[in-house]
Protein backbone atom coordinates (compact mmCIF):
# COMPACT_ATOMS: atom_id res chain seq x y z
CA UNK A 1 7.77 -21.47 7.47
CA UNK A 2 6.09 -17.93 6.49
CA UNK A 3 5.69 -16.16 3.36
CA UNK A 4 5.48 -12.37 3.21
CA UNK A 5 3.86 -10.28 0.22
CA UNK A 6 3.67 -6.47 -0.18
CA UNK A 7 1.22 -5.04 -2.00
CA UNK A 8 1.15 -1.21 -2.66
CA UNK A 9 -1.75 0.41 -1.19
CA UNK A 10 -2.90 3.59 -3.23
CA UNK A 11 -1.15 6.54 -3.39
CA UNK A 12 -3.43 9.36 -3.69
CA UNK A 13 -7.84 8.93 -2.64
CA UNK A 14 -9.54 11.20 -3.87
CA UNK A 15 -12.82 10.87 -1.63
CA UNK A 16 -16.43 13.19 -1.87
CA UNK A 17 -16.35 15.83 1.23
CA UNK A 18 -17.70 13.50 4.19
CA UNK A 19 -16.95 10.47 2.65
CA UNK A 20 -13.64 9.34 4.45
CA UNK A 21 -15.01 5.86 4.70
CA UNK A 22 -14.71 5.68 0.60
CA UNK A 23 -10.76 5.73 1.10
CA UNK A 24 -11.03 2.88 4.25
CA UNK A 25 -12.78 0.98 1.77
CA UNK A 26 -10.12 0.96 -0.88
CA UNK A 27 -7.94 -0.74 1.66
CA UNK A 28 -10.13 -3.06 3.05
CA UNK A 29 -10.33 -4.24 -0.76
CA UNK A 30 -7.30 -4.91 -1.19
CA UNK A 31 -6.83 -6.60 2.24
CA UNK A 32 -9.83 -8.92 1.11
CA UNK A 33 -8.87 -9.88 -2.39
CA UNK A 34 -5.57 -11.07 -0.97
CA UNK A 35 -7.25 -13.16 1.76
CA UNK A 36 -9.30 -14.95 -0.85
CA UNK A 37 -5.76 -16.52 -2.18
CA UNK A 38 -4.54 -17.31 1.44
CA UNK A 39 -2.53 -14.75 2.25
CA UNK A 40 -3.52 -12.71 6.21
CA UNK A 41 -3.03 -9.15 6.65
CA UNK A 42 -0.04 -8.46 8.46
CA UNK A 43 0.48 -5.05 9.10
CA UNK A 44 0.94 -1.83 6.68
CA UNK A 45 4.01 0.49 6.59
CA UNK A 46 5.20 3.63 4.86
CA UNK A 47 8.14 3.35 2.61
CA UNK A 48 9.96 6.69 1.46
CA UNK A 49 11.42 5.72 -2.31
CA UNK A 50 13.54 8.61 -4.28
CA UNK A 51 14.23 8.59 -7.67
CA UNK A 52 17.39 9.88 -9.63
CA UNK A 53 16.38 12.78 -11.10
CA UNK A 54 17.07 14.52 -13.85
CA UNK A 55 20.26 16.87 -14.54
CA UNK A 56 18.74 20.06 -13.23
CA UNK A 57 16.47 18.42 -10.53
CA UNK A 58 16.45 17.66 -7.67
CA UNK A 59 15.12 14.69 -6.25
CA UNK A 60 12.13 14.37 -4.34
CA UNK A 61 10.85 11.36 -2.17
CA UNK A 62 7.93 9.77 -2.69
CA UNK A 63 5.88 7.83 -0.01
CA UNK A 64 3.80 4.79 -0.58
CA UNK A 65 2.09 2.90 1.64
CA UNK A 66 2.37 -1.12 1.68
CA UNK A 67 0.29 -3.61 3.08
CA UNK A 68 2.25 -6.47 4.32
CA UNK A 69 0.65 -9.92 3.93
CA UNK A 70 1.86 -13.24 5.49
CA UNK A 71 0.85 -17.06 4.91
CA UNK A 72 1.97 -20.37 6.09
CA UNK A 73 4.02 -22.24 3.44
């Protein structure tokens, strides 16, 4: 049987002009710090999650990305 785990991936990268790979590394952090407790990168998606807002608002979707893990159980 498998086990899944998402993990949020950051939100916003902020990232010195030419240095895109700054923001690959952020994931590839992630991906490794969950690999040292077993679990294998899966996949990553983009989830859309809206808030109530207040009275006068109106609401506004965020979007987050998740990395999807998966182990053997």
């Amino acid at each position: 049987m498998k086990q899944y785990k998402a993990v949020a991936g950051p939100k916003n990268i902020n990232v010195a002009k030419g240095n895109t790979q700054g923001a690959f590394d952020l994931f590839a952090e992630i991906i490794n710090r969950e690999a040292t407790n077993g679990w294998e990168y899966h996949s990553m998606e983009t989830i859309s999650v809206t808030e109530k807002p207040g009275c006068t608002q109106q609401p506004i979707p965020a979007y987050y990305y998740m990395l999807i893990f998966v182990r053997e159980v």
